[in-house]
Protein backbone atom coordinates (compact mmCIF):
# COMPACT_ATOMS: atom_id res chain seq x y z
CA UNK A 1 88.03 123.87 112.37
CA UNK A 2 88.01 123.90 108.45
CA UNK A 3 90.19 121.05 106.73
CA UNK A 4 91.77 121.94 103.46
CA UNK A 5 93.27 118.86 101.37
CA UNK A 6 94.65 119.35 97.79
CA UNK A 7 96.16 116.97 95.74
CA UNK A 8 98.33 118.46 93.07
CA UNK A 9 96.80 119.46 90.16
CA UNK A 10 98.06 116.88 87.06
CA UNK A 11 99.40 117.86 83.89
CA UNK A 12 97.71 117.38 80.93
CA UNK A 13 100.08 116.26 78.28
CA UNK A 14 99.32 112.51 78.90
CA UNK A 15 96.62 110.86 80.03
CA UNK A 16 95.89 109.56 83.76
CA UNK A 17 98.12 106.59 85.08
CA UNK A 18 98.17 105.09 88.66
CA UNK A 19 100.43 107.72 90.26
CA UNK A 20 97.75 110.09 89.72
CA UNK A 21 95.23 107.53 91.04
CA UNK A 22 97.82 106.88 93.96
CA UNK A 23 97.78 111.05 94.93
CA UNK A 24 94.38 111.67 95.07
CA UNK A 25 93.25 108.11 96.68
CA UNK A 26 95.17 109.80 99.73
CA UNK A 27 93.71 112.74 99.40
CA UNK A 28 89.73 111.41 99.42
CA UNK A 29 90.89 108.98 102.29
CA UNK A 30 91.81 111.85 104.41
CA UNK A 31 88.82 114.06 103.61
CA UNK A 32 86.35 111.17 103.76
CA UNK A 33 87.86 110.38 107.51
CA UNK A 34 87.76 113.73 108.68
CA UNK A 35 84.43 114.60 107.61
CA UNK A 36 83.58 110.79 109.32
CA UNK A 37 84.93 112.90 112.44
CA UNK A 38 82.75 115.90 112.30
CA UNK A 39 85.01 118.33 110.60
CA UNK A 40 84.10 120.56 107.41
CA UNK A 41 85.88 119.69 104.86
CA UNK A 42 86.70 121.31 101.55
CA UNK A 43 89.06 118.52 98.94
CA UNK A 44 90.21 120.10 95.82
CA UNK A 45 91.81 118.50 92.70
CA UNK A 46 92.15 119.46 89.14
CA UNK A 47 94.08 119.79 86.15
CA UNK A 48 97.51 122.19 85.28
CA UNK A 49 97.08 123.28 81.38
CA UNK A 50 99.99 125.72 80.44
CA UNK A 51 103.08 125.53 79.49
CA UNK A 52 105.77 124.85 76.48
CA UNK A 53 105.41 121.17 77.34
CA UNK A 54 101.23 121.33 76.38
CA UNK A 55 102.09 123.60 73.68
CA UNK A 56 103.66 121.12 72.36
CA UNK A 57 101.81 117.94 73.07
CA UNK A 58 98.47 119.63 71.59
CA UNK A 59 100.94 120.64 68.50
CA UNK A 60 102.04 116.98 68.12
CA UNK A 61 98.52 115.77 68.28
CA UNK A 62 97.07 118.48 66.08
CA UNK A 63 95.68 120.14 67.72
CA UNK A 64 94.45 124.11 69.50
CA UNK A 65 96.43 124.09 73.23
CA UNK A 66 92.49 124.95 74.37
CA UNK A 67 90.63 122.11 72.47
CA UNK A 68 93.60 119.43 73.50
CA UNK A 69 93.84 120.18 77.19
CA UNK A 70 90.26 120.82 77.13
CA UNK A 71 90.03 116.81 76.01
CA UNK A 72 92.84 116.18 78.69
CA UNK A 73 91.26 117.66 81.48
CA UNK A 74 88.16 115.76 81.02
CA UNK A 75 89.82 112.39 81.41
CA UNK A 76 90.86 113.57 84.75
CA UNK A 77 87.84 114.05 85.63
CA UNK A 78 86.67 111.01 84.53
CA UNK A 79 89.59 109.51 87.07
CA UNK A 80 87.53 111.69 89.86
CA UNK A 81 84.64 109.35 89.30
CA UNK A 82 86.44 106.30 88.14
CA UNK A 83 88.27 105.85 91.47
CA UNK A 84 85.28 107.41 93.70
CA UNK A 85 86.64 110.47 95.05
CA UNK A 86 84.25 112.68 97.28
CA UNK A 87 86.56 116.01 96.04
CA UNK A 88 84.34 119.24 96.29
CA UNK A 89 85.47 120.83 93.20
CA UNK A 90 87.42 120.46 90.24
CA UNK A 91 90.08 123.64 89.42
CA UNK A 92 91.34 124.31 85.83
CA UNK A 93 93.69 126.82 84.84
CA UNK A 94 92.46 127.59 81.89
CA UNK A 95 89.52 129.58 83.78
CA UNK A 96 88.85 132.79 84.01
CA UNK A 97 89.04 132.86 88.01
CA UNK A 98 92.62 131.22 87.72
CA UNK A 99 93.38 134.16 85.47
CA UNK A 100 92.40 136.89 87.65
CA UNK A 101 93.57 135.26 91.02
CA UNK A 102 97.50 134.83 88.94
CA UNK A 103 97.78 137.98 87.82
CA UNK A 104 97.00 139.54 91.29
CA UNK A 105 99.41 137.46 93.20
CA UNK A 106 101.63 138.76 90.57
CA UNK A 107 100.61 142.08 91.25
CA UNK A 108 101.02 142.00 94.77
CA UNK A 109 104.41 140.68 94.85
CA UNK A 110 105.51 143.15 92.02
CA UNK A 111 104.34 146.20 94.28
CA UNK A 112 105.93 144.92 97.24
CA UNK A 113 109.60 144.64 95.65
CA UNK A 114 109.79 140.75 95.16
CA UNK A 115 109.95 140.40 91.12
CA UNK A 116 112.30 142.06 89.01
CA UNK A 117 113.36 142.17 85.20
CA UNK A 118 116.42 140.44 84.54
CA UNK A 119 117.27 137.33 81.56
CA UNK A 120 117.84 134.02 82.06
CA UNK A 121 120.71 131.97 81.23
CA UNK A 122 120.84 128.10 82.15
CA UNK A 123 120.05 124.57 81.72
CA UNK A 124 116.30 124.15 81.44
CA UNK A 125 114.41 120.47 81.09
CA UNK A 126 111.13 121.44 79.13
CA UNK A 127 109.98 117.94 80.28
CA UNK A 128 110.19 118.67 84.35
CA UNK A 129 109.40 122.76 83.24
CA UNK A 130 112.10 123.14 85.89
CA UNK A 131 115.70 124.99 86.06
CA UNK A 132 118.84 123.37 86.78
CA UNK A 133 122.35 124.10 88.27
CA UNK A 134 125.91 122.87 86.68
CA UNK A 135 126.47 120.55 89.89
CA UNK A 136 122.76 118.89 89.54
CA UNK A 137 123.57 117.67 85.87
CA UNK A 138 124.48 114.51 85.00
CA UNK A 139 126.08 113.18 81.95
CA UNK A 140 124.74 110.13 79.73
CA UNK A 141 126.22 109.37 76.16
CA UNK A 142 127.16 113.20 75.81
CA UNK A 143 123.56 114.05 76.50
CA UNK A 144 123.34 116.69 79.65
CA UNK A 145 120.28 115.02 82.22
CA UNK A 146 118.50 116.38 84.68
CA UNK A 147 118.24 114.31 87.96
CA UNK A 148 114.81 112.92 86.61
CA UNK A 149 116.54 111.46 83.79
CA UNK A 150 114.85 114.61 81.52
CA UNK A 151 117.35 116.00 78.26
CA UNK A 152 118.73 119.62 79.37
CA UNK A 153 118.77 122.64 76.83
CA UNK A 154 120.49 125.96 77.30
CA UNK A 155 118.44 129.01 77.28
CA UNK A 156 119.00 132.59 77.55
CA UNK A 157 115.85 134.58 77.56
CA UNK A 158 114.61 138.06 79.21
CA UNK A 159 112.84 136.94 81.74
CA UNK A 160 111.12 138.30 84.99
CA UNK A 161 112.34 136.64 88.77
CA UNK A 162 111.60 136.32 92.09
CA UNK A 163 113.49 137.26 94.70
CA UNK A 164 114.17 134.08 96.23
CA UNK A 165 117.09 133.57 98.15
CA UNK A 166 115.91 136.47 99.89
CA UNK A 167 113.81 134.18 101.61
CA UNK A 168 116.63 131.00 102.80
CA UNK A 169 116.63 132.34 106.38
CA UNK A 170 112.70 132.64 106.44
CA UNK A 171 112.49 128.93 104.78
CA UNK A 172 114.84 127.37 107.10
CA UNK A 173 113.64 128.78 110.04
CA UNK A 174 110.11 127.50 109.18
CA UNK A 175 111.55 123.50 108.34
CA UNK A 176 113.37 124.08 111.95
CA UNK A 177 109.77 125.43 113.21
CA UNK A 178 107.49 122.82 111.89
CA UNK A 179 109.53 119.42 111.24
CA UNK A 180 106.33 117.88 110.13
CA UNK A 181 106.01 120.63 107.84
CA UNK A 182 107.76 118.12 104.64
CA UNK A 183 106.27 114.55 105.53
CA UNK A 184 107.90 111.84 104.89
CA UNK A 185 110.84 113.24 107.31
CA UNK A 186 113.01 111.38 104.93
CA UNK A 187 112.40 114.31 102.20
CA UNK A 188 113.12 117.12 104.47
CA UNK A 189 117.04 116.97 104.28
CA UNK A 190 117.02 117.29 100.81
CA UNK A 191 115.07 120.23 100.91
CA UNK A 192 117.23 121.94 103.10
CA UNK A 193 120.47 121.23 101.88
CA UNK A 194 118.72 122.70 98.58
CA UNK A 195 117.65 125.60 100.09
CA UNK A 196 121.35 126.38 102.07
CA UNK A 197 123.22 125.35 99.09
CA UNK A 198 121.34 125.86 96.27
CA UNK A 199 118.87 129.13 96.56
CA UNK A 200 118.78 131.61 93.74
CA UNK A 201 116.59 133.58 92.27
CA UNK A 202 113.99 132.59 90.86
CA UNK A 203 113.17 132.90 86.49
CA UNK A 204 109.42 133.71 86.61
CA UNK A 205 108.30 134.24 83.30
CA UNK A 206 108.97 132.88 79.80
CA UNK A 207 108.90 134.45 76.07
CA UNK A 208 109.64 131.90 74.27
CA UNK A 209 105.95 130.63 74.22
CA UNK A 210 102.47 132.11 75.08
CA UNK A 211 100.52 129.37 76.12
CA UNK A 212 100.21 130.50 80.05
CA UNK A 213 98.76 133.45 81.67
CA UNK A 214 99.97 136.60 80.36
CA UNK A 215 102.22 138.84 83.14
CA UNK A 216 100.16 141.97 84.06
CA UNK A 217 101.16 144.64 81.89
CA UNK A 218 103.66 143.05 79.67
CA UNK A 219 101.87 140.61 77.25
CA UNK A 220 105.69 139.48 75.18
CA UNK A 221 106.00 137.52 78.68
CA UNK A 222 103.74 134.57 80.22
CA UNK A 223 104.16 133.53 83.86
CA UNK A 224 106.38 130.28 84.62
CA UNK A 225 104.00 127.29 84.76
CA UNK A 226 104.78 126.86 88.20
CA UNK A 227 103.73 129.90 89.34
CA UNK A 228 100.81 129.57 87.80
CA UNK A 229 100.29 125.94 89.17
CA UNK A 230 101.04 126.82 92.65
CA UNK A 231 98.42 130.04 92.61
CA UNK A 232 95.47 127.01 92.17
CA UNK A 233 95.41 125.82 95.51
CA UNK A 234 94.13 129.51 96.50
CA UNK A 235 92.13 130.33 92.78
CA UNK A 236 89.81 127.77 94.07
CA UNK A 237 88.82 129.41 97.34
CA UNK A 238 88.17 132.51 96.00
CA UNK A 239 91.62 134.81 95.97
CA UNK A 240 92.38 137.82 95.84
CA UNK A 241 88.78 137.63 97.62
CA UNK A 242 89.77 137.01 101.21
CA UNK A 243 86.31 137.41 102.17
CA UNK A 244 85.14 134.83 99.95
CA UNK A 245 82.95 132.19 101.28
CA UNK A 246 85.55 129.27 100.85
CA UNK A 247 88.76 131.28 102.21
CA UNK A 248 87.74 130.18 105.61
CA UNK A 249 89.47 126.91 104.45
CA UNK A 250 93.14 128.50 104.22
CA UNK A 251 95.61 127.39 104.87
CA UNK A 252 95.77 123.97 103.29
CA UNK A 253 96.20 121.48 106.03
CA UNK A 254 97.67 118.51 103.54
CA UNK A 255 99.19 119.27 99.95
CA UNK A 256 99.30 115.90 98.58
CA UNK A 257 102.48 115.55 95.99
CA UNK A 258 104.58 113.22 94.33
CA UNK A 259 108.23 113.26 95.37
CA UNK A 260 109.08 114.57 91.66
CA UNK A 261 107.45 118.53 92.60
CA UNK A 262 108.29 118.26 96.39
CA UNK A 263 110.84 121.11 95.70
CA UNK A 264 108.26 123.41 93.96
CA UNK A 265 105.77 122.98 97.58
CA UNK A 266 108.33 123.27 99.90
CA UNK A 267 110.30 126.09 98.46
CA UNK A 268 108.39 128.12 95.74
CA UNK A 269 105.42 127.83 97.05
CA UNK A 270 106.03 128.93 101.22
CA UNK A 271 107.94 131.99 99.15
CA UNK A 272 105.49 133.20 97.23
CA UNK A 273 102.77 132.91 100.31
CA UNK A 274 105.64 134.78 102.54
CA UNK A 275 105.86 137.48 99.95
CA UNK A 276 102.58 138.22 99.36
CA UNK A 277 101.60 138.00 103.27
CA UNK A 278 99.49 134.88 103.04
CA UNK A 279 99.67 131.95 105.74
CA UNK A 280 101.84 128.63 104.76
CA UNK A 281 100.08 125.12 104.68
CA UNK A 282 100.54 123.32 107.65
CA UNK A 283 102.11 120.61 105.38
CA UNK A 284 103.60 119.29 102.39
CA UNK A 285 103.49 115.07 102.03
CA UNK A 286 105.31 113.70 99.29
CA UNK A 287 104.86 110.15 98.87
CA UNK A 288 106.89 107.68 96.51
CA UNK A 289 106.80 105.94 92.88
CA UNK A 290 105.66 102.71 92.02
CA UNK A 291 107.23 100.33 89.28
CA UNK A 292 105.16 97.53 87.82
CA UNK A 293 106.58 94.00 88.80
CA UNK A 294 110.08 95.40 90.07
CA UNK A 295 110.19 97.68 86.39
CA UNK A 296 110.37 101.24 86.14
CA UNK A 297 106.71 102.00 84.58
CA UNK A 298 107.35 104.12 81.34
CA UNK A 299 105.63 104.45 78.14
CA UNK A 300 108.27 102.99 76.09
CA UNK A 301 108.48 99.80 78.34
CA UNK A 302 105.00 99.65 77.65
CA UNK A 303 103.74 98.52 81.40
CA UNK A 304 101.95 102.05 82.41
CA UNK A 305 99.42 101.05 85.06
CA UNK A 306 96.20 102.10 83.88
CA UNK A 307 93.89 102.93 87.10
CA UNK A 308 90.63 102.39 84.95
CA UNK A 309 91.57 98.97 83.42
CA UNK A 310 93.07 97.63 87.54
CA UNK A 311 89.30 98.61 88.70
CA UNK A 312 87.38 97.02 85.93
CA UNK A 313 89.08 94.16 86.64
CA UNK A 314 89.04 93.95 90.45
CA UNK A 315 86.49 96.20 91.60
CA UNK A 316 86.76 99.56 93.02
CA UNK A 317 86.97 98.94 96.69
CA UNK A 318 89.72 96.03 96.25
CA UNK A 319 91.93 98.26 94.28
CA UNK A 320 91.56 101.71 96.98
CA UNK A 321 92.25 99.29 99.51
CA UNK A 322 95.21 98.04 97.85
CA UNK A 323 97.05 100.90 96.68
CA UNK A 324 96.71 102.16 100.44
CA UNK A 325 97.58 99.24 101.61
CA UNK A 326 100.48 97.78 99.80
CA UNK A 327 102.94 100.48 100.41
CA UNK A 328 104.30 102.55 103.18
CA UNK A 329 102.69 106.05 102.38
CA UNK A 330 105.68 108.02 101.35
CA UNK A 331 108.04 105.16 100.52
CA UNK A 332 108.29 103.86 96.69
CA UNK A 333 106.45 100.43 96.10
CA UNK A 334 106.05 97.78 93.45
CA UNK A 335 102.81 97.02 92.19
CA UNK A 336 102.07 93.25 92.07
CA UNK A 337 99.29 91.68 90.08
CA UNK A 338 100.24 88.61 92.71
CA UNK A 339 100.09 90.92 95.74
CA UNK A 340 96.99 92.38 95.04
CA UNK A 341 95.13 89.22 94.46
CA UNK A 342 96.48 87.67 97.84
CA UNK A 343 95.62 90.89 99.39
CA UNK A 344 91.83 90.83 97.88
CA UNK A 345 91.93 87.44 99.02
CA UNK A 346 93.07 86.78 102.18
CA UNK A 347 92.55 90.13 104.01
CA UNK A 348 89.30 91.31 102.26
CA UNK A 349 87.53 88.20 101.15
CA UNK A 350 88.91 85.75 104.01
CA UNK A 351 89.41 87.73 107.17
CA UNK A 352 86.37 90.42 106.83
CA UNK A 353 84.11 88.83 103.96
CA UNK A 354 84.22 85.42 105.96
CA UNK A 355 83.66 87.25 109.21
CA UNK A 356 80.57 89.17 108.45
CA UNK A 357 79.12 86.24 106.19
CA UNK A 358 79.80 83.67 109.38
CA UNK A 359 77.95 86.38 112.08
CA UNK A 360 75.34 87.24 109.98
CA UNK A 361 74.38 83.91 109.06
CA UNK A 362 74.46 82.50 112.68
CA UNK A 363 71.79 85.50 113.35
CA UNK A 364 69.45 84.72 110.62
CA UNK A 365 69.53 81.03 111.66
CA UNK A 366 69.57 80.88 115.38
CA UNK A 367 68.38 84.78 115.96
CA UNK A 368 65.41 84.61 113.57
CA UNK A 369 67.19 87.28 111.69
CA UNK A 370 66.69 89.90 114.61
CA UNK A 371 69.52 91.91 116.18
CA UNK A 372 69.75 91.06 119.44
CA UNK A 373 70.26 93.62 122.60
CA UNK A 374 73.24 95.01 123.93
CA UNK A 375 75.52 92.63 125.83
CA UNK A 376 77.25 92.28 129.15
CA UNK A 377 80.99 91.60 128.88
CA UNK A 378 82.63 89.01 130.72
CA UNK A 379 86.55 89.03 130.71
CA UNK A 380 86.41 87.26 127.46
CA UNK A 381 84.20 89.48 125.70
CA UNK A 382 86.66 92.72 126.90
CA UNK A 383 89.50 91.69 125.88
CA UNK A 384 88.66 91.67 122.40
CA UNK A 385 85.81 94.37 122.50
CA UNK A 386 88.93 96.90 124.16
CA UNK A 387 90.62 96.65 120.72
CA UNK A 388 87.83 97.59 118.93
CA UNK A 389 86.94 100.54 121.02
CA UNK A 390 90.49 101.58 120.81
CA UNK A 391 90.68 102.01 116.83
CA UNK A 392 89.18 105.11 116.44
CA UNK A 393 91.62 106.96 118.89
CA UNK A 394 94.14 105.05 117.13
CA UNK A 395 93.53 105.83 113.31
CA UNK A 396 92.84 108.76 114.67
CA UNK A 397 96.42 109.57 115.11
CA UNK A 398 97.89 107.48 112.10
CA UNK A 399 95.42 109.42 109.46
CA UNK A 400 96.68 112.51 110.87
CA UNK A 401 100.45 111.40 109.84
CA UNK A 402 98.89 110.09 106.69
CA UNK A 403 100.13 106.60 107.24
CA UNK A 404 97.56 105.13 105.71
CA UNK A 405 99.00 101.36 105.54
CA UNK A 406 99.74 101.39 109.30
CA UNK A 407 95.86 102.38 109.64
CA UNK A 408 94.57 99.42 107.37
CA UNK A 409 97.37 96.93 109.52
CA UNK A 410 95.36 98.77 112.46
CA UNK A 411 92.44 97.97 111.44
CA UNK A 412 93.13 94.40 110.45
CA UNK A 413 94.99 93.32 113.13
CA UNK A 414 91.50 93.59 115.24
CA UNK A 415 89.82 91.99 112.47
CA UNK A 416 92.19 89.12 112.83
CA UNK A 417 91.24 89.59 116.67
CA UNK A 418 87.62 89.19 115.88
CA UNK A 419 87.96 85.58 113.51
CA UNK A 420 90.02 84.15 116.72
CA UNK A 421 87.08 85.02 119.19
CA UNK A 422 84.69 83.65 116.84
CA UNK A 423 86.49 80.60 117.10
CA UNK A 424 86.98 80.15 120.47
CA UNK A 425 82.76 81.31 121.14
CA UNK A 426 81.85 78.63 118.58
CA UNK A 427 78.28 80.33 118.56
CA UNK A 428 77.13 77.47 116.38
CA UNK A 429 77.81 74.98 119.41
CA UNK A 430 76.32 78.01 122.01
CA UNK A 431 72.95 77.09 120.34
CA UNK A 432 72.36 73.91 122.27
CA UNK A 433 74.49 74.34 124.93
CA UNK A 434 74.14 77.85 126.06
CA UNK A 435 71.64 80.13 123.66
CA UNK A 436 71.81 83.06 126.52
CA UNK A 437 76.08 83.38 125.41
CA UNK A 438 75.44 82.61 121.96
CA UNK A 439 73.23 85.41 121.55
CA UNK A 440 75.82 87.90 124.14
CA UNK A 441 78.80 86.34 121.42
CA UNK A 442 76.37 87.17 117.85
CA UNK A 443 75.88 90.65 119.27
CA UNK A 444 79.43 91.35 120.06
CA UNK A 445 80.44 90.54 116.87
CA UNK A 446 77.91 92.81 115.16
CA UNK A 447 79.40 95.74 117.33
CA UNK A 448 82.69 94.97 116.05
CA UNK A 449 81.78 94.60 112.38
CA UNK A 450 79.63 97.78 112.69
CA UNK A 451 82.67 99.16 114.20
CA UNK A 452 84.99 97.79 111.50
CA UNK A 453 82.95 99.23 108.58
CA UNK A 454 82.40 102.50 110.15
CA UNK A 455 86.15 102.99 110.32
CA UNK A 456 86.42 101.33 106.41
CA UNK A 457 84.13 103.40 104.94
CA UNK A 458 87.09 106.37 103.62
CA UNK A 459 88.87 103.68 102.28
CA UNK A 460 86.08 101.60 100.78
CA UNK A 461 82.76 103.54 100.82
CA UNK A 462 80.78 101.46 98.52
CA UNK A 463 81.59 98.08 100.26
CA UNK A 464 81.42 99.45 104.01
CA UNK A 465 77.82 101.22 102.65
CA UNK A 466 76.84 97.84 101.90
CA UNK A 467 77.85 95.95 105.00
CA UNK A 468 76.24 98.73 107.08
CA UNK A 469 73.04 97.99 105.29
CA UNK A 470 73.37 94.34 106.25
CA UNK A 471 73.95 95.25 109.97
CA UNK A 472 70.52 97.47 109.85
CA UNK A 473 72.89 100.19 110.88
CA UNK A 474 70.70 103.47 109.77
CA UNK A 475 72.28 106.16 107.75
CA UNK A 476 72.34 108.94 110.56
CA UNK A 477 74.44 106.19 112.54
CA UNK A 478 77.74 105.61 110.49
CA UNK A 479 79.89 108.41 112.06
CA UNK A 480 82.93 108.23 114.43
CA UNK A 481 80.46 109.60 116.91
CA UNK A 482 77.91 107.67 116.61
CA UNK A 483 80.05 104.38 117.64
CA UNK A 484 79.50 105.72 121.24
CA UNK A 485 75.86 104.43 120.96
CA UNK A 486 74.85 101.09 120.70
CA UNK A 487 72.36 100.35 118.18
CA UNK A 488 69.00 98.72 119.87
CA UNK A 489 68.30 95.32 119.62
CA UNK A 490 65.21 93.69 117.69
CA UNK A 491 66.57 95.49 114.09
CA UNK A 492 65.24 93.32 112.08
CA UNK A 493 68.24 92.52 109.09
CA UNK A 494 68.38 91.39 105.58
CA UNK A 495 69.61 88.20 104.91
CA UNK A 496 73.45 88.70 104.56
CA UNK A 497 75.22 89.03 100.80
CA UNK A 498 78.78 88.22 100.03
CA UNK A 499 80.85 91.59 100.08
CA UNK A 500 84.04 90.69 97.73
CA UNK A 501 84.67 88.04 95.41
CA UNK A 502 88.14 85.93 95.42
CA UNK A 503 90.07 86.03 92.68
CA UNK A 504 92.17 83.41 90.74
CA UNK A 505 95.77 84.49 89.82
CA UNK A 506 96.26 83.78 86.37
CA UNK A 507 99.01 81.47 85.06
């Protein structure tokens, strides 16, 4: 069936940092594996442009709220390439499409009964573009805070809402439906105590700035950013079109998020779909924050983690592999200079850089270079070999969850697996005493390293293209699939290259 994978769609009043990296690292993991599988595939990210907060960054830089989010955007999209995602397109909303698709989800739940005129009269954080109740506020040297930490104002303003809390039975029946509906399980409390204690209506539309997508026939009022946010996700398979070409791909099987909007996903969101007679995603994941060195990353700290600067230091492939690595998907983490070099290291250049480099070398020498045929297993050989048949089955079902470090442990563990039977073979000593096993031993290990990159290649597509080139496996052979068939013997392969380069921790 079409997979649908969306990572949320990043404001543009600052430029990228490495919890946007973080998001949509997931994101191309996921799409990357399932296409790997055989399914089709469509992987949207992109950029969210209105709103009083962009008003007033472009204001404070000096600029139009087109030309600064227009400069914005494109250093997003610079991230796309910068951190090798495989994402199929690229939504703004500042287009046209986004426009049209807004105002008619607007339209649709206005003609069914669910928006109504009213005013507004609360505490607002401009910073989080989010509403807040009395009992939610907190109070730091006289200054009323949001739970983020964000300044409150009080605003009273006409304002159009939703009819929200007429959807709290429909919203808790679905979280009681679909438990993995809000991944990590640990966030789905919160959501429901929110939505049993907490529902109101919801403020939909603002007049105290225009920079958002005017509300169909009444041009004093633009739509809530939010609204206009959450509408992407559909803009960019063709709505109100449902016989577009791309709608095939809704509903969204993964909505990517960071813990901070897992309220908008799990609550706006499903409401708006259920009022305008849509199907819900099949789920919302919200994973954690990081902190730099056991600091909470901010600006004025000055210890932002900039994605671009961690790759053109350590490579691409070392730094995807770490940020999937390090943490518990889901779960908050600390990023670690000193954790990242160990892990580049010992895992990448130690466990599977000296693995392929010791098998391919011990083929060029004592193999003339040639791949040799399939083996027979003896009861050595199948004990290991099991474990590397078993992976796929076994990511498989982790990927699915989206616990992407429990997948690279997986994966590793077998690689770990594969330096011990190396050892014990000693192919190098095979050569005089028994070239028959050495050669049964070299080509074992080639089916597990093919095996190994196959299975790598979402998480490090460059390096696993590469190592697939030195294993003469052919292009048309690096699916999931394609595992099932051994490759022939008598590929003739290049001589072998180192894959990753160890790094010194500086002092």
């Amino acid at each position: 069936m079409p997979r649908y994978i969306t990572t949320p769609i990043y404001y543009v009043n600052d430029k990228p940092h490495i919890g946007h990296a973080y998001t949509s690292l997931a994101g191309d993991v996921l799409a990357r594996w399932w296409r790997l599988s055989g399914e089709e595939v469509f992987f949207l990210t992109g950029t969210d442009e209105h709103g009083q907060k962009v008003e007033k960054a472009a204001s404070d830089a000096g600029m139009e709220p087109k030309a600064f989010t227009d400069k914005v955007s494109q250093a997003f999209r610079d991230l796309t390439v910068t951190m090798g995602l495989s994402n199929d397109a690229f939504i703004r909303t500042t287009e046209p499409r986004h426009y049209a698709a807004c105002q008619a989800l607007w339209k649709k739940l206005a003609d069914a009964g669910h928006i109504y005129l009213g005013h507004y009269e609360g505490w607002y954080a401009v910073r989080d573009e989010a509403f807040y109740g009395e009992d939610e506020l907190i109070e730091r040297d006289g200054v009323k805070l949001a739970p983020t930490g964000a300044p409150v104002a009080w605003v009273k303003e006409p304002s159009y809402f939703l009819r929200l809390s007429a959807f709290a039975d429909k919203l808790i029946a679905l979280y009681e439906a679909q438990p993995d509906f809000i991944l990590p399980a640990t966030r789905r409390n919160e959501v429901v105590a929110f939505v049993k204690d907490n529902l109101r209506d919801l403020s939909i539309s603002r007049t105290s700035f225009q920079w958002g997508v005017p509300v169909p026939g009444d041009d004093a009022h633009v739509m809530y950013v939010w609204i206009d946010a959450l509408t992407n996700y559909i803009t960019a398979l063709g709505y109100p079109d449902e016989a577009a070409p791309l709608w095939k791909f809704w509903p969204a099987d993964v909505h990517f998020v960071g813990k901070d909007i897992l309220r908008f996903h799990t609550i706006y969101w499903p409401a708006m779909l259920m009022a305008a007679g849509l199907p819900l995603p099949r789920r919302v994941f919200a994973h954690g924050w990081w902190t730099n060195e056991g600091q909470k990353i901010s600006k004025s700290l000055g210890n932002v983690i900039d994605p671009v600067g961690l790759v053109e230091e350590f490579g691409l492939d070392p730094v995807r592999y770490f940020l999937l690595r390090e943490v518990p998907f889901g779960q908050d983490g600390d990023f670690s200079r000193k954790s990242l070099v160990n892990r580049l290291n010992g895992e990448l250049a130690d466990a599977l850089g000296n693995l392929a480099n010791r098998t391919l070398s011990l083929i060029q020498r004592n193999c003339g270079g040639v791949l040799p045929p399939p083996a027979a297993r003896n009861e050595a050989d199948q004990e290991f070999l099991a474990q590397v048949d078993g992976l796929r089955g076994e990511l498989d079902t982790l990927l699915g969850e989206q616990k992407f470090d429990q997948a690279l442990a997986a994966i590793f563990t077998v690689i770990r697996e594969a330096n011990g039977y190396i050892t014990r073979e000693a192919p190098w000593a095979l050569k005089k005493t028994d070239p028959v096993r050495m050669e049964l031993v070299l080509r074992h290990l080639h089916d597990a390293l093919r095996a190994f990159a196959t299975v790598l290649q979402p998480f490090m597509p460059a390096t696993m293209a590469a190592l697939l080139d030195q294993l003469g496996v052919p292009a048309e052979a690096r699916a999931l699939a394609a595992l099932a068939t051994p490759l022939p013997g008598g590929i003739a392969l290049p001589p072998p290259a180192p894959l990753f380069r160890k790094v010194e921790l500086a002092a």
